[in-house]
Protein backbone atom coordinates (compact mmCIF):
# COMPACT_ATOMS: atom_id res chain seq x y z
CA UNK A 1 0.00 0.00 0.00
CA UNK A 2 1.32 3.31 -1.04
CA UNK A 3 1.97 6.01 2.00
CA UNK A 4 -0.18 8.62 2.59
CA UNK A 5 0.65 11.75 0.56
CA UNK A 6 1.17 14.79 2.90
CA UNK A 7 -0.66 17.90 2.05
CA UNK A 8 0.64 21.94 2.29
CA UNK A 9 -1.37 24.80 2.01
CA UNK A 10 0.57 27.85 -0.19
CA UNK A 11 -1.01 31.31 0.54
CA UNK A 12 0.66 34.15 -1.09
CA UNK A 13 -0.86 36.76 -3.24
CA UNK A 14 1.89 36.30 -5.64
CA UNK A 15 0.56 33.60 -8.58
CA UNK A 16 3.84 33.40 -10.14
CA UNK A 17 5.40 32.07 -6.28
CA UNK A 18 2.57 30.12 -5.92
CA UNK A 19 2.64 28.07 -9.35
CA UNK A 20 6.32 27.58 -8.72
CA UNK A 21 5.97 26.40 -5.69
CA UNK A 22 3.59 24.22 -6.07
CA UNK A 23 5.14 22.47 -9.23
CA UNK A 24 8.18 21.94 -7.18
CA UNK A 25 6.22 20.31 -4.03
CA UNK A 26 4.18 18.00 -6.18
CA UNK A 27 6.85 17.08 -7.96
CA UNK A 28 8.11 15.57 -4.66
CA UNK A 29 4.73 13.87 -3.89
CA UNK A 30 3.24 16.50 -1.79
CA UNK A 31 -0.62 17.09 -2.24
CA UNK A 32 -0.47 21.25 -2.36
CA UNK A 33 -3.52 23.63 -1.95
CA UNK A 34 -2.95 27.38 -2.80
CA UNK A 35 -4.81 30.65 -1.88
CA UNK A 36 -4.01 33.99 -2.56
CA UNK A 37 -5.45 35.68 0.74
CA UNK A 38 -5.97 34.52 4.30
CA UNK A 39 -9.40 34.82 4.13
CA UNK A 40 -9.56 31.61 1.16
CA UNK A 41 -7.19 29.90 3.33
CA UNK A 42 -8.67 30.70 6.86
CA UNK A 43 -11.97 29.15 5.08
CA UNK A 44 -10.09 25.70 3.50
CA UNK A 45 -7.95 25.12 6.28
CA UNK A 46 -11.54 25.00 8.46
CA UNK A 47 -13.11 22.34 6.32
CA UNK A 48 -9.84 20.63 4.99
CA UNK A 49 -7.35 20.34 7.61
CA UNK A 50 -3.68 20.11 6.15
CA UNK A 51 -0.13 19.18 7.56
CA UNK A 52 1.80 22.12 7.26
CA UNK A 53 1.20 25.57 5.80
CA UNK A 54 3.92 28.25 4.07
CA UNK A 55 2.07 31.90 4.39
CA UNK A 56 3.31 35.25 3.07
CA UNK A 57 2.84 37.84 5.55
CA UNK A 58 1.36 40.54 3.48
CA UNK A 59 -2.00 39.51 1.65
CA UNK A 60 -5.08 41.23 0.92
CA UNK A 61 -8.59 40.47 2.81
CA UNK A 62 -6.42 39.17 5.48
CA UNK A 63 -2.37 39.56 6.11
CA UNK A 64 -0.09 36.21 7.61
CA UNK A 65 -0.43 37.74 10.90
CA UNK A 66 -3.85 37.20 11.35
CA UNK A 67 -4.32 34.17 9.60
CA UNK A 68 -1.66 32.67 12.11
CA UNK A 69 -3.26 34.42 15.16
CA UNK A 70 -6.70 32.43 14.07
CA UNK A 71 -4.95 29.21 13.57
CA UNK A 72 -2.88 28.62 16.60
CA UNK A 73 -6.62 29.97 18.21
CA UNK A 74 -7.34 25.88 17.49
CA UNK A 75 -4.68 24.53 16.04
CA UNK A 76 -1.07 23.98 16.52
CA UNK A 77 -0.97 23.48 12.39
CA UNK A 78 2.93 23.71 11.52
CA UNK A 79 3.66 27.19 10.20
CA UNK A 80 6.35 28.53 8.02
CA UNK A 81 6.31 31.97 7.44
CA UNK A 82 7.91 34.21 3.80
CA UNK A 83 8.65 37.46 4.24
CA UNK A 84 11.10 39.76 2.81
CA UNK A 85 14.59 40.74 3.86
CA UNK A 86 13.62 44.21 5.19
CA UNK A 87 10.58 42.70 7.12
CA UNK A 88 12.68 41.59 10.31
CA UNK A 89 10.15 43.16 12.41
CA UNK A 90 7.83 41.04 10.89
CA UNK A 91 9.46 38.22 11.19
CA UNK A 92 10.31 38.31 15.01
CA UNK A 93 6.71 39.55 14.75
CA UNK A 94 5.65 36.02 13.44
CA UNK A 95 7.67 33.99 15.24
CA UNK A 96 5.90 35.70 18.35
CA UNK A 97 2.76 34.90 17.55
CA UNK A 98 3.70 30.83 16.95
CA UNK A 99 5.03 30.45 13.47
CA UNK A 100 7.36 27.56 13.47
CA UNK A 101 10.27 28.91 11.28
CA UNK A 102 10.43 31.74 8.29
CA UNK A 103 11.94 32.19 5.17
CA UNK A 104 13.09 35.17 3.25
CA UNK A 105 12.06 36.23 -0.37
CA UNK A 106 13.90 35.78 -2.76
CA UNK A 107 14.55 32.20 -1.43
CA UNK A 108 15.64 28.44 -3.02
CA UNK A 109 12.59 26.30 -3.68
CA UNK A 110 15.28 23.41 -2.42
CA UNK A 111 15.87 25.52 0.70
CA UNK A 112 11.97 25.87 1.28
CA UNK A 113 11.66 21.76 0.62
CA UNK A 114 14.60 21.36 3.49
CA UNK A 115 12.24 23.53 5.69
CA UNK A 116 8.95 21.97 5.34
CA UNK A 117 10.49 18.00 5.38
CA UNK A 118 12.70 18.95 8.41
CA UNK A 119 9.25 20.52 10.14
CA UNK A 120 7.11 17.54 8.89
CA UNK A 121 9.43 15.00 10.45
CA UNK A 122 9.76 17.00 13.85
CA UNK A 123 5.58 17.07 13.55
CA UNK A 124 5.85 12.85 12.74
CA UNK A 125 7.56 11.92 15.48
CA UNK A 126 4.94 13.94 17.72
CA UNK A 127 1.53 12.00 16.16
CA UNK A 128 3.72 8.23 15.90
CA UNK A 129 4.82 8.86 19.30
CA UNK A 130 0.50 9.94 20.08
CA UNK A 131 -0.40 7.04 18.68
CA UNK A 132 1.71 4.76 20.44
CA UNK A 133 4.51 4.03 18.60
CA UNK A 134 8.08 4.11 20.48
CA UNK A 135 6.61 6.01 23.23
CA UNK A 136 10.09 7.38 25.34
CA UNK A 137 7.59 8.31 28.80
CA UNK A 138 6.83 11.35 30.64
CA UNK A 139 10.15 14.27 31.88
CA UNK A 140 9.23 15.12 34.77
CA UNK A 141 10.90 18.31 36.47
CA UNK A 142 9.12 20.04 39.51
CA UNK A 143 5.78 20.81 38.47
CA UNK A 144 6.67 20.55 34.47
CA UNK A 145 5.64 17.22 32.97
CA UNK A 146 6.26 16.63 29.26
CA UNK A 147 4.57 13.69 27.63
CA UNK A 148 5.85 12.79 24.63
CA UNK A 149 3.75 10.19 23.79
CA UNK A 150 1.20 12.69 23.60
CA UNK A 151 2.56 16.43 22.97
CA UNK A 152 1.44 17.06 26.26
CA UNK A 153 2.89 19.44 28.20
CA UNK A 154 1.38 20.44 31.66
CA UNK A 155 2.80 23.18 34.46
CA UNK A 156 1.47 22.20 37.71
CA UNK A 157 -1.43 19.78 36.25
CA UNK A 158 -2.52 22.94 33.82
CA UNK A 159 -2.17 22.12 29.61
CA UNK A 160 0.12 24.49 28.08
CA UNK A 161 -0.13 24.73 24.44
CA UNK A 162 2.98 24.57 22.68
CA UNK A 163 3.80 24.04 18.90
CA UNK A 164 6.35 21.34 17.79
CA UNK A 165 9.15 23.52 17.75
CA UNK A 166 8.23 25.11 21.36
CA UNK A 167 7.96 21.55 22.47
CA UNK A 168 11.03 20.63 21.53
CA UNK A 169 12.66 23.58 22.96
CA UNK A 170 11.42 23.28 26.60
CA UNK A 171 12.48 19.37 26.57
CA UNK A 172 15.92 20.04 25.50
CA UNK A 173 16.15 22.75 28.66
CA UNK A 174 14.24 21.03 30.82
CA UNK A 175 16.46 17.23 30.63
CA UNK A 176 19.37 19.10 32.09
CA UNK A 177 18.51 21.39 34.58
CA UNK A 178 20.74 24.08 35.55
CA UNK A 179 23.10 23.10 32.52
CA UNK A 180 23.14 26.38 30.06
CA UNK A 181 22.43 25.54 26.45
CA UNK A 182 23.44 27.48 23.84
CA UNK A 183 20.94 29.04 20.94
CA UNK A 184 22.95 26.57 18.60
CA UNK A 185 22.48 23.82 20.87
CA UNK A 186 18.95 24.45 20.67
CA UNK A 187 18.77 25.00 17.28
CA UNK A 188 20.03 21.40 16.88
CA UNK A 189 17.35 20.65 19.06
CA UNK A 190 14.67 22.16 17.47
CA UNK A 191 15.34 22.05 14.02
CA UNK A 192 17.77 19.23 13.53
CA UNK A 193 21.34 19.62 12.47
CA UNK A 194 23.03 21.31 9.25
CA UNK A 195 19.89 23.94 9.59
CA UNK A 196 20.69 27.49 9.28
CA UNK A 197 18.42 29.89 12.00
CA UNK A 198 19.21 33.17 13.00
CA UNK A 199 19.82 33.22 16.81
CA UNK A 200 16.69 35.45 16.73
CA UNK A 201 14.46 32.98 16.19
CA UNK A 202 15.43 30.99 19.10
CA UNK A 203 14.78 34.55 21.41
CA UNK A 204 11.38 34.90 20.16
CA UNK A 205 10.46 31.15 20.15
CA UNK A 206 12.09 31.54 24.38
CA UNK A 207 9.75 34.68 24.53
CA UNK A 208 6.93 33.12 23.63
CA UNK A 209 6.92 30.24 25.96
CA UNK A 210 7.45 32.00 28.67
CA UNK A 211 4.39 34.15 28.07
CA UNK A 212 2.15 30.91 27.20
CA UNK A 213 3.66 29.73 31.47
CA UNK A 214 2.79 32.83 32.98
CA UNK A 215 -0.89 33.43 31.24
CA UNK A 216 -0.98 29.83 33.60
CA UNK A 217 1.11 31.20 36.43
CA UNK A 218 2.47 34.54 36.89
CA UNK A 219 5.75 34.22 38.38
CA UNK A 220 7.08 31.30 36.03
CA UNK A 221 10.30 32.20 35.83
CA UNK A 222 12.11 28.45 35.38
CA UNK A 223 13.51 29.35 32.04
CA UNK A 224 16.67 31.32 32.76
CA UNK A 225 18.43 33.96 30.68
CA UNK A 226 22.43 34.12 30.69
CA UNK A 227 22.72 37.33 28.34
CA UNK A 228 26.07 36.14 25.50
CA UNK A 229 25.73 32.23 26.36
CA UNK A 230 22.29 31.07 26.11
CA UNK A 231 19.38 29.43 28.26
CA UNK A 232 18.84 27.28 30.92
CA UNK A 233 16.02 25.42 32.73
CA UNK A 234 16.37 26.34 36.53
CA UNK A 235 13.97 23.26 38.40
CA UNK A 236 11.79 24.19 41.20
């Protein structure tokens, strides 16, 4: 039996990206859906749920930025964000608000297929470990608990919503407490090695994390700063 074809949604108001694009992903055996404005793809992505979507950030009816804020309203969907180079407000903007990784215009389409298969597998081990399959337990740390078996990760018996990436970020601080990893140590952790991020990414992906703890409990403050060297998870 052939495997199931993953499907990614393309919204861009840009035809000429999104014909490319999608010629290039199919030609790899991806099932691709386009739009040209959030609206469309707020609309398709309701009624036919995907497994990873690449927005632009500026679109008519509806911009990136609100098309992501209504998604991760319901839906931890894996998000990669294009923007152009001089939008770096917008893209620490994005990143903020739970994209899972960005890309700059212009950009290789064989950069873009790196992104979404190294995002897709990170997603894959998630849902085979959800549905059973080499399940690796539950971290405990204080009154953290990450299940991986189930994405689940709960601060003091309360469900904290985290994307893949965020995930994958708090377990790599959290299995060594007090030990200070490095942005590029979690960049390996989060997006796999020989993967270029800007250490930026990593600070907003941190900033955001902390703010999904402390709408849970104010004075989270187990993730620690060391300004020049990196992060560290300080247990209870």
């Amino acid at each position: 039996m052939e495997p199931t074809k993953q499907t990614i949604v393309l919204v861009d108001d840009d035809r000429n990206i999104l014909t490319s694009v999608q010629m290039t992903l199919e030609a790899e055996g991806f099932i691709v859906r386009t739009y040209t404005d959030g609206e469309s793809a707020l609309h398709g992505l309701s009624s036919r749920p995907a497994d990873l979507a690449v927005l632009d950030i500026k679109m008519p009816r509806m911009d990136g930025m609100e098309l992501l804020q209504r998604l991760r309203a319901r839906s931890q969907l894996p998000v990669i964000f294009l923007s152009s180079k001089d939008e770096e407000v917008d893209q620490l903007m994005g990143l903020r608000l739970g994209a899972d990784d960005y890309i700059t215009k212009p950009f290789s389409q064989r950069l873009l297929l790196e992104r979404i298969r190294a995002l897709l597998r990170r997603n894959e081990v998630s849902r085979s470990e959800a549905a059973g399959i080499s399940p690796t337990g539950t971290m405990v740390r204080g009154g953290l608990s990450l299940d991986e078996t189930r994405h689940q990760c709960l601060w003091h018996g309360r469900d904290i919503q985290l994307t893949v990436t965020e995930f994958l970020l708090v377990k790599a601080l959290a299995a060594r407490p007090g030990l200070v990893k490095s942005r590029d140590q979690l960049i390996d952790a989060a997006y796999g090695e020989n993967i270029y991020v800007d250490d930026r990414t990593i600070d907003s992906h941190i900033k955001r994390v902390r703010k999904k703890f402390r709408q849970v409990d104010d004075e989270f403050n187990q993730i620690e700063t060391l300004y020049g060297i990196g992060y560290r998870y300080k247990e209870e």
